[in-house]
N, C-alpha and C. Protein backbone atom coordinates (compact mmCIF):
# COMPACT_ATOMS: atom_id res chain seq x y z
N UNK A 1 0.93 76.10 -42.77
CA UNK A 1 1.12 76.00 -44.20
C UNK A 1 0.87 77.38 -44.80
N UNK A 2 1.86 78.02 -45.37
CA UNK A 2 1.61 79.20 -46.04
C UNK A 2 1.10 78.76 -46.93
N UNK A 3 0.11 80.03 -47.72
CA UNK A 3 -1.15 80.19 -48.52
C UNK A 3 -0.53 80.46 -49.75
N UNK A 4 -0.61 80.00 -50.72
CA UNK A 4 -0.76 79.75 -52.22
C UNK A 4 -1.08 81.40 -52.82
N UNK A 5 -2.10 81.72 -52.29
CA UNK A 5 -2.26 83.04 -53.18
C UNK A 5 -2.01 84.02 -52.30
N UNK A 6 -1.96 84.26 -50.62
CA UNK A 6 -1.90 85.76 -50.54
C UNK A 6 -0.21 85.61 -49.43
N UNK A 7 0.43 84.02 -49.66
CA UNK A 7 1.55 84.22 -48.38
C UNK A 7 1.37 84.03 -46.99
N UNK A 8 -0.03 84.32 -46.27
CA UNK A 8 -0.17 83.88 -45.00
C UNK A 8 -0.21 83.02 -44.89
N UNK A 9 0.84 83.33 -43.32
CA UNK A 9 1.26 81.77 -43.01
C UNK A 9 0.16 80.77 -42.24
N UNK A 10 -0.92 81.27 -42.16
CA UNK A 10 -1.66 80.75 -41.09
C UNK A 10 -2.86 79.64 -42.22
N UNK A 11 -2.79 78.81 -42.13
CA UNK A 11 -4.44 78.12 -42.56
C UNK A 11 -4.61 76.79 -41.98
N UNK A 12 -6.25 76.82 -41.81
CA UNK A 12 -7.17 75.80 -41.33
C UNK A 12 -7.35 74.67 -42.24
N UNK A 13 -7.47 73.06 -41.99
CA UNK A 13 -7.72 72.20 -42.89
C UNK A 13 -9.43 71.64 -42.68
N UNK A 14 -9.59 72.03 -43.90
CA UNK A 14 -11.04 71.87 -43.81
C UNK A 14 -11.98 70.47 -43.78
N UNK A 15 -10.99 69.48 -44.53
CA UNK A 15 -10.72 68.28 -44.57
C UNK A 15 -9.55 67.45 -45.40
N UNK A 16 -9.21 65.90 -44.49
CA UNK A 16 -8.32 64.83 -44.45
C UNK A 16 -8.47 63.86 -45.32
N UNK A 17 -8.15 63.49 -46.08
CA UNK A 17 -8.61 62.06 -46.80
C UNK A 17 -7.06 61.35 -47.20
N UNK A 18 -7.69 59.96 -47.13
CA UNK A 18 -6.18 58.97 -47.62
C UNK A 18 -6.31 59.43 -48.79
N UNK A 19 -5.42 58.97 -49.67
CA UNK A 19 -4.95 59.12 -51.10
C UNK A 19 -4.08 58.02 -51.13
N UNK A 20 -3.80 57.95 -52.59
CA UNK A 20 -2.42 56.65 -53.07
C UNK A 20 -2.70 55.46 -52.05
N UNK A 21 -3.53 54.92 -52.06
CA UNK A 21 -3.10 53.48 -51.07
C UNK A 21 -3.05 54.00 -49.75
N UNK A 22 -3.47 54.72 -49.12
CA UNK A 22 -2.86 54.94 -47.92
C UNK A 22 -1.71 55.74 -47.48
N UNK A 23 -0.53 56.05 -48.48
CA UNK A 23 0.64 56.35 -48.62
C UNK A 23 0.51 57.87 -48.88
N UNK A 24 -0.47 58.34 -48.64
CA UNK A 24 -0.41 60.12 -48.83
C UNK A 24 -1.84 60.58 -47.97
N UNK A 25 -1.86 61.98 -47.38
CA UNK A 25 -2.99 62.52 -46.79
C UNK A 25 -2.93 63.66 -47.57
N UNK A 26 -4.36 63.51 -48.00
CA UNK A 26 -4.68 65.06 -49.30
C UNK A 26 -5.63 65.71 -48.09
N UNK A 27 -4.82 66.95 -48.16
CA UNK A 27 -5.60 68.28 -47.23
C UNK A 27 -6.11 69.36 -48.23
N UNK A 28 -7.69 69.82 -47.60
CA UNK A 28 -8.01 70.78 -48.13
C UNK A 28 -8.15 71.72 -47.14
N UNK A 29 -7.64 72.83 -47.15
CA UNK A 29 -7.26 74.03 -46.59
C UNK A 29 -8.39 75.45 -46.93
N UNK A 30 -8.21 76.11 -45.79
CA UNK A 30 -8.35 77.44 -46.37
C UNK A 30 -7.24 78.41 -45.47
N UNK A 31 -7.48 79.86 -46.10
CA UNK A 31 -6.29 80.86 -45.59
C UNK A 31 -7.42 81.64 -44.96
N UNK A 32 -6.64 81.95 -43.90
CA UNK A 32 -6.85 82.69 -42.59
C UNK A 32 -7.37 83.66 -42.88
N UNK A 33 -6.22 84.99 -43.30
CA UNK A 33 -6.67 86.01 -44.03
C UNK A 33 -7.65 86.22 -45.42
N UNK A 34 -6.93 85.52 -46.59
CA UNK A 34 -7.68 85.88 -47.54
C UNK A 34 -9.17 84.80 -47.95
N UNK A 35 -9.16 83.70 -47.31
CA UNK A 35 -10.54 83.02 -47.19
C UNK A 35 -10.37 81.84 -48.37
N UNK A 36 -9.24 82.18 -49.10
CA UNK A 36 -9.27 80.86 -50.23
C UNK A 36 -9.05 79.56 -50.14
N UNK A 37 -9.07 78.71 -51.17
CA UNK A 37 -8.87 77.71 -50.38
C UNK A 37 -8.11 76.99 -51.51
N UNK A 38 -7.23 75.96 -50.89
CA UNK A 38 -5.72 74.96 -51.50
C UNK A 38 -6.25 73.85 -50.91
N UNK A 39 -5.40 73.09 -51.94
CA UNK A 39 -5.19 71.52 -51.27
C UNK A 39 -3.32 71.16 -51.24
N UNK A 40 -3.57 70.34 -50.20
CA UNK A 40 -1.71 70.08 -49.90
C UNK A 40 -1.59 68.45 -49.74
N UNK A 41 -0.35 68.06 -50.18
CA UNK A 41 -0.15 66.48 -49.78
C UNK A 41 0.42 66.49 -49.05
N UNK A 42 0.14 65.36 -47.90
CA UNK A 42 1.31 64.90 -47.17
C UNK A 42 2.23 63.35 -47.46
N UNK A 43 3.64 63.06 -47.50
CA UNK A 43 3.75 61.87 -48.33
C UNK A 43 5.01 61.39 -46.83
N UNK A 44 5.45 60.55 -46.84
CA UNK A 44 6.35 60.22 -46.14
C UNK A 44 7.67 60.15 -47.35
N UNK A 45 8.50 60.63 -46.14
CA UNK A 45 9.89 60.90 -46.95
C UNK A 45 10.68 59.41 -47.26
N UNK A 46 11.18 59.02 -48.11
CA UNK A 46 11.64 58.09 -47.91
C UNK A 46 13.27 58.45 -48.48
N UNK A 47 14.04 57.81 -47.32
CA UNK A 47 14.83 58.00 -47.40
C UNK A 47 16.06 56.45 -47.78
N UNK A 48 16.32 56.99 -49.16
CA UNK A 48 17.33 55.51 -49.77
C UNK A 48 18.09 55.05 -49.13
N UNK A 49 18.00 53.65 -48.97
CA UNK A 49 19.35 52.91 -48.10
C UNK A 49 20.15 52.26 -49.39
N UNK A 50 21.60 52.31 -49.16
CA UNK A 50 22.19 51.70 -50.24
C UNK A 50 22.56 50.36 -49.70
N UNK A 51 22.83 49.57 -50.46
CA UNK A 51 23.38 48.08 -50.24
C UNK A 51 24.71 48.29 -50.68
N UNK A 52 25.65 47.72 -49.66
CA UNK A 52 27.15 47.28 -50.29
C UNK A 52 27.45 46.00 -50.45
N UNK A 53 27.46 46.10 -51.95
CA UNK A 53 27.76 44.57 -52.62
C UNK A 53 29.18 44.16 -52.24
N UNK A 54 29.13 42.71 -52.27
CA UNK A 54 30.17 42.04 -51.92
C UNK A 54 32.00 42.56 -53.10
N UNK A 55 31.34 43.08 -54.30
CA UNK A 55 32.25 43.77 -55.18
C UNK A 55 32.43 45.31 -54.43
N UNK A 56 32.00 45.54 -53.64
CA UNK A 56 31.85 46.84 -53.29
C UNK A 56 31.29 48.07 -53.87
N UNK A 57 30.27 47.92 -54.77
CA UNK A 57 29.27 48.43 -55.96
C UNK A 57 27.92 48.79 -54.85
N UNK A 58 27.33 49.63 -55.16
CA UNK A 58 26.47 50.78 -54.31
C UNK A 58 25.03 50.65 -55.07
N UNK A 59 24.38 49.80 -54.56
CA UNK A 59 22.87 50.36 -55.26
C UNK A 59 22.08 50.43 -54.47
N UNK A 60 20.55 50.87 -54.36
CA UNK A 60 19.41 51.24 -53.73
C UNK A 60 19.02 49.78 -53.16
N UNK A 61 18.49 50.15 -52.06
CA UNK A 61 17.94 48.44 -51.57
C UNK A 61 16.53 48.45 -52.07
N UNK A 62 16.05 47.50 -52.32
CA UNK A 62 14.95 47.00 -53.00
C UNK A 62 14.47 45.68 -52.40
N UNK A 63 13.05 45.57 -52.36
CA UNK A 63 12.30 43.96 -51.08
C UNK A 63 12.30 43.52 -52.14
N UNK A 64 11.55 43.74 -53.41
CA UNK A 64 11.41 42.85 -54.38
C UNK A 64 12.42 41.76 -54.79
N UNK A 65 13.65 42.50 -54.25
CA UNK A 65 15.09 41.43 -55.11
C UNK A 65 14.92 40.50 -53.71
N UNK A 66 14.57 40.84 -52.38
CA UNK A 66 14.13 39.93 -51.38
C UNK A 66 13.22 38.86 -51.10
N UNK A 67 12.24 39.38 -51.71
CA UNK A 67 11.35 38.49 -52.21
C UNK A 67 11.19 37.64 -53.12
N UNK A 68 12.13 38.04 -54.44
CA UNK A 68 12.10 36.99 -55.69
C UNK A 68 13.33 36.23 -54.78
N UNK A 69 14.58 36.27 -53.86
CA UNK A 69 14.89 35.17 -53.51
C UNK A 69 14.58 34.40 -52.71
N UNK A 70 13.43 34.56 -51.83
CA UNK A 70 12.74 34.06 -51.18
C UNK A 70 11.95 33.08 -51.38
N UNK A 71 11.12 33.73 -52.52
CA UNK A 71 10.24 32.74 -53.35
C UNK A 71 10.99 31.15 -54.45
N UNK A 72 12.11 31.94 -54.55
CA UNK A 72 12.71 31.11 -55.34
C UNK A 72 13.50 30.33 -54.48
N UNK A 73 13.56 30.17 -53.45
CA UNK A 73 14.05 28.83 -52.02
C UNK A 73 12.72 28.46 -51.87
N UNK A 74 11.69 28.77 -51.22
CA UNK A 74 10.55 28.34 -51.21
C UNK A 74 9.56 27.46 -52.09
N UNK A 75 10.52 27.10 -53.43
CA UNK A 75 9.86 26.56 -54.36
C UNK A 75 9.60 25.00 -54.02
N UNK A 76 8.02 24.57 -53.98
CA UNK A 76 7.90 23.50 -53.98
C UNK A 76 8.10 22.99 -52.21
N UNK A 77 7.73 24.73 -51.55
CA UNK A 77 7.85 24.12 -50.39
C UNK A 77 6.49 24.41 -49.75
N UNK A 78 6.01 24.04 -48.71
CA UNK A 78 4.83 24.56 -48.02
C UNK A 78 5.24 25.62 -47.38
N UNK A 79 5.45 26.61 -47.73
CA UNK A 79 5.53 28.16 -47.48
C UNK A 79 4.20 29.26 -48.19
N UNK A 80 3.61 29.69 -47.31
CA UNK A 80 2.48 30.76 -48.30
C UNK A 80 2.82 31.42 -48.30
N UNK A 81 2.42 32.87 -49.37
CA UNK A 81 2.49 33.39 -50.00
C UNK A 81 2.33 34.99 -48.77
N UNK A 82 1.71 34.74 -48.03
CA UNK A 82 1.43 35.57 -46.60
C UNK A 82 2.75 35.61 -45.90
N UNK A 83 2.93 34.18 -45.58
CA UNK A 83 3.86 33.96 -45.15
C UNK A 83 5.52 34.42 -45.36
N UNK A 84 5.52 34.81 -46.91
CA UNK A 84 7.14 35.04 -47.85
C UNK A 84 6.75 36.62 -47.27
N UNK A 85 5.73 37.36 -47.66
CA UNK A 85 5.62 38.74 -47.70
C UNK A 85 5.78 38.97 -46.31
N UNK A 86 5.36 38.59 -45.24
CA UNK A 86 5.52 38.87 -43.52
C UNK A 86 7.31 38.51 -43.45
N UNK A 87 7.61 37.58 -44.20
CA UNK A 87 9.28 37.51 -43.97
C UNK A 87 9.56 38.80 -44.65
N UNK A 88 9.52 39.03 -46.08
CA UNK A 88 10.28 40.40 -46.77
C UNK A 88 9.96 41.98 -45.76
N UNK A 89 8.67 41.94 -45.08
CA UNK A 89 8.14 42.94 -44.46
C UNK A 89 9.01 42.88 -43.26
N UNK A 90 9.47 41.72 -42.22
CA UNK A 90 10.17 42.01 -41.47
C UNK A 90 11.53 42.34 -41.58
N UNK A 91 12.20 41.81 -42.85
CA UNK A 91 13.62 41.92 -43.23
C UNK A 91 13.51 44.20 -43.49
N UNK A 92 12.68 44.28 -44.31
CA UNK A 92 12.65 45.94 -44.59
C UNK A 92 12.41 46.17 -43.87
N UNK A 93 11.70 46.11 -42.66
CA UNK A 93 11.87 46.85 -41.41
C UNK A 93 13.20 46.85 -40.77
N UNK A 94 13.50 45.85 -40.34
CA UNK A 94 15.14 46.02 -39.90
C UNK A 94 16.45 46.74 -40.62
N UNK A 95 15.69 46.82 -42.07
CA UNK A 95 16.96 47.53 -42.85
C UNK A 95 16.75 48.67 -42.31
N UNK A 96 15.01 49.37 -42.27
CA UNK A 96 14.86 50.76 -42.11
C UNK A 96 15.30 51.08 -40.92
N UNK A 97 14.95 49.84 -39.89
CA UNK A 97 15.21 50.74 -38.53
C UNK A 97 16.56 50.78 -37.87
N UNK A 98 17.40 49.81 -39.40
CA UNK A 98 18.60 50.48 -38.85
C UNK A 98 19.16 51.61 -38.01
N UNK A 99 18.73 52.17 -39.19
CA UNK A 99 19.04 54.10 -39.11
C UNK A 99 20.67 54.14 -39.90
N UNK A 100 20.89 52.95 -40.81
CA UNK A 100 21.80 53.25 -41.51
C UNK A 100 21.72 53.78 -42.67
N UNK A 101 22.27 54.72 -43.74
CA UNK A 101 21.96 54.92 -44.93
C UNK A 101 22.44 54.08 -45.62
N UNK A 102 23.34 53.01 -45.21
CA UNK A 102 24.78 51.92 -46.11
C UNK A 102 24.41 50.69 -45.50
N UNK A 103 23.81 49.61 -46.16
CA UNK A 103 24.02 48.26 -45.66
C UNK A 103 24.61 47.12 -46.19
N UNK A 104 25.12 46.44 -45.74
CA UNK A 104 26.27 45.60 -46.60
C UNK A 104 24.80 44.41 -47.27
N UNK A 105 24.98 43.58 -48.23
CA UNK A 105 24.62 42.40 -49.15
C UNK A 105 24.43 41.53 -48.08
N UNK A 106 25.58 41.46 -47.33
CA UNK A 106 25.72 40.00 -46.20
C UNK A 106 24.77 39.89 -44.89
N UNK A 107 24.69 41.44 -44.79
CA UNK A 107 23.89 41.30 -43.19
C UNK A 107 22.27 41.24 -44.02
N UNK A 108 22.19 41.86 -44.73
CA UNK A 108 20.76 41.52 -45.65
C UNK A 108 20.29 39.95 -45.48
N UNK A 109 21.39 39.20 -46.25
CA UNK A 109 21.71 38.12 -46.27
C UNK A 109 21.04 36.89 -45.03
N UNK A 110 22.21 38.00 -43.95
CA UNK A 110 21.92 36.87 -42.68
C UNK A 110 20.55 37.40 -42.28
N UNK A 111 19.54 38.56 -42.53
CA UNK A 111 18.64 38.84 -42.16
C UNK A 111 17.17 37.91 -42.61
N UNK A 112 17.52 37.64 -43.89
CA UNK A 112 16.91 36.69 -44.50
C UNK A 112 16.60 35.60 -44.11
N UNK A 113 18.31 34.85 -43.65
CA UNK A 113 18.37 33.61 -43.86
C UNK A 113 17.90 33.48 -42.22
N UNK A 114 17.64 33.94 -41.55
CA UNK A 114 17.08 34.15 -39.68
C UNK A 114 15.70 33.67 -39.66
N UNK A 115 15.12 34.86 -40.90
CA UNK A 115 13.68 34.80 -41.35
C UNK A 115 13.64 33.27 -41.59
N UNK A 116 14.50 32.81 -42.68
CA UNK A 116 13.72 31.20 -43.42
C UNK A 116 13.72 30.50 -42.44
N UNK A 117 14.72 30.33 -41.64
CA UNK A 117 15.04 29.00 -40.82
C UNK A 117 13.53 28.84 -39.63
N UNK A 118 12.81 30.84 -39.40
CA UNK A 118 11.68 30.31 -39.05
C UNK A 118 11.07 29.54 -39.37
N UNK A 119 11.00 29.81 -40.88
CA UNK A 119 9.46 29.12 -41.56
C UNK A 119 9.52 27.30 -42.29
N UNK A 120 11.25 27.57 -42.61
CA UNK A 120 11.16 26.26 -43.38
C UNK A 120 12.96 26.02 -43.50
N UNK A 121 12.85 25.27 -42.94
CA UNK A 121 14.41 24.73 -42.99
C UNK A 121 15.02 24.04 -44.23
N UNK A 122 14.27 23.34 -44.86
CA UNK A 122 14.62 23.50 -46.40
C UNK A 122 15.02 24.47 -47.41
N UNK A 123 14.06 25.24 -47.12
CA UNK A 123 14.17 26.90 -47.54
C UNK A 123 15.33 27.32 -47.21
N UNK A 124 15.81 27.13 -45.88
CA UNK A 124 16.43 28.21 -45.37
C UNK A 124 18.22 27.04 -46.07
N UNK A 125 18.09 26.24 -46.18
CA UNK A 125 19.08 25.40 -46.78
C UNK A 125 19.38 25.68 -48.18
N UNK A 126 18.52 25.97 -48.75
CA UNK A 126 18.09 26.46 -50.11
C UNK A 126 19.07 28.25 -49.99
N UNK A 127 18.63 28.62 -49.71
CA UNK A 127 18.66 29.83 -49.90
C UNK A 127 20.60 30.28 -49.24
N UNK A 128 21.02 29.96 -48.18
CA UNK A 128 22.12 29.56 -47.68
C UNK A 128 22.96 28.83 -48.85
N UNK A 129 22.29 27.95 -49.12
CA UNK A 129 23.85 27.24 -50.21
C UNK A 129 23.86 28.41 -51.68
N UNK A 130 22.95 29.02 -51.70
CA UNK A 130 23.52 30.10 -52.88
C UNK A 130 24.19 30.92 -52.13
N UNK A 131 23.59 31.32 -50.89
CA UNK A 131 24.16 32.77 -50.60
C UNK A 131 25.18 32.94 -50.37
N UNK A 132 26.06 31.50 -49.77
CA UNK A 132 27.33 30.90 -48.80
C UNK A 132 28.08 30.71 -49.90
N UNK A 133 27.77 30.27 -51.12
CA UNK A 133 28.13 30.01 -52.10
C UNK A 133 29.09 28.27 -51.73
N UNK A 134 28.40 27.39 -51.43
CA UNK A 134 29.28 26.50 -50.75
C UNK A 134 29.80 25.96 -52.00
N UNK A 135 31.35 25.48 -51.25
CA UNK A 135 31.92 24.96 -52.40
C UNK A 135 32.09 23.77 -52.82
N UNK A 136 31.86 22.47 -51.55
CA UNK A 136 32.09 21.90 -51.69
C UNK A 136 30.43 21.01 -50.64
N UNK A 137 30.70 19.60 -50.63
CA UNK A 137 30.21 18.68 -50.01
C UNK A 137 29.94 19.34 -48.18
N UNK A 138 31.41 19.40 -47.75
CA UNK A 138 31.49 19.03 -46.57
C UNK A 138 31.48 20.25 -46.06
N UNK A 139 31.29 21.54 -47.16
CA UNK A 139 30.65 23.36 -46.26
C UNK A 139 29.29 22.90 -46.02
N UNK A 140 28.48 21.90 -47.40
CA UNK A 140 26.83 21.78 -47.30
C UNK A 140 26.59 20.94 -45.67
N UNK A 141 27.51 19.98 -45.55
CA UNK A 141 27.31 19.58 -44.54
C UNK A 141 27.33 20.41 -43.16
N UNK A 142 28.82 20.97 -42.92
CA UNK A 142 29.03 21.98 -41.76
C UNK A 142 27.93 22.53 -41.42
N UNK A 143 27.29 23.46 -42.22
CA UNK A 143 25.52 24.11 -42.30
C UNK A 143 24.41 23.48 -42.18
N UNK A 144 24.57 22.37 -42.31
CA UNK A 144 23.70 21.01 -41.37
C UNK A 144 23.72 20.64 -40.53
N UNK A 145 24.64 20.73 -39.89
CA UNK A 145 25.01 20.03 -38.80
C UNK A 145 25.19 21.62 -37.46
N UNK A 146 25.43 23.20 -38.39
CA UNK A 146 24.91 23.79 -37.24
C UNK A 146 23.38 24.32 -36.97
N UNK A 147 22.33 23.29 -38.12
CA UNK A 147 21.07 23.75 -38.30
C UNK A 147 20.88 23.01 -37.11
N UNK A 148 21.03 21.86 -37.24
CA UNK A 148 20.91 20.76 -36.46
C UNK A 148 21.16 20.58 -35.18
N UNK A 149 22.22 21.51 -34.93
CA UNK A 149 22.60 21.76 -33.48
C UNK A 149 22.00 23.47 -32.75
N UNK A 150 21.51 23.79 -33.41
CA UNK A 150 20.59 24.74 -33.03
C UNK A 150 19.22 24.35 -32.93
N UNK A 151 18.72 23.32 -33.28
CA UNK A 151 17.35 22.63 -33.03
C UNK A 151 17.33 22.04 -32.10
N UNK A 152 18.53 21.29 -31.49
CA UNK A 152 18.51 20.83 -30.55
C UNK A 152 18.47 21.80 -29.19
């Protein structure tokens, strides 16, 4: 880390501490040569993944919009609250470890709907007939009947 006041590139950290939640390491430094001393952050880069909407419209991915639909299938179900956040936490991991910068709405989607069918098959029925957008009777059924044949 070059030095703040004299340019050398060389300095010692004198001490480490978390900062922000965990989400930053505040270093205090000194310089080699001139003896002064800085502090530096370290932060993790984060790098934006976009979602491609089914209109083909580009926005930032966000867990929260994952989680409010999560919660909102889960309503009135025995699902905790541990439980919704360990689903949204595994879905953002898979977006991240894509290693894509572009992810479509749908694979989000099916990432989700993988997650519910762990926890609650109601849920995951719930959450499927918005996402599928079914149109009729006998799509709600089809999706029953391959819940149903995957349980078996």
């Amino acid at each position: 880390m070059k030095c703040m006041y004299c340019g050398y590139e060389d300095s010692k950290v004198i001490d480490s501490r978390s900062a922000d939640e965990g989400r930053t390491i505040r270093r205090r430094r000194e310089c080699i040569k001139c003896g002064r001393r800085f502090t530096t952050y370290e932060t993790i880069e984060d790098t934006p993944v976009l979602v491609i909407k089914s209109s083909g419209l580009r926005q930032t991915f966000d867990a929260q919009k994952i989680k409010n639909g999560i919660i909102k299938s889960c309503e009135k179900r025995p699902v905790s609250m541990s439980a919704i956040d360990e689903m949204v936490s595994n879905v953002t991991k898979k977006v991240y470890n894509s290693m894509e910068q572009e992810i479509s709405s749908k694979s989000i989607g099916e990432m989700v709907m993988n997650e519910l069918r762990k926890y609650d098959e109601v849920a995951y029925v719930r959450y499927a007939s918005v996402y599928r957008s079914f149109k009729d009777i006998s799509s709600f059924m089809d999706e029953l009947q391959k819940l149903m044949a995957t349980k078996k």
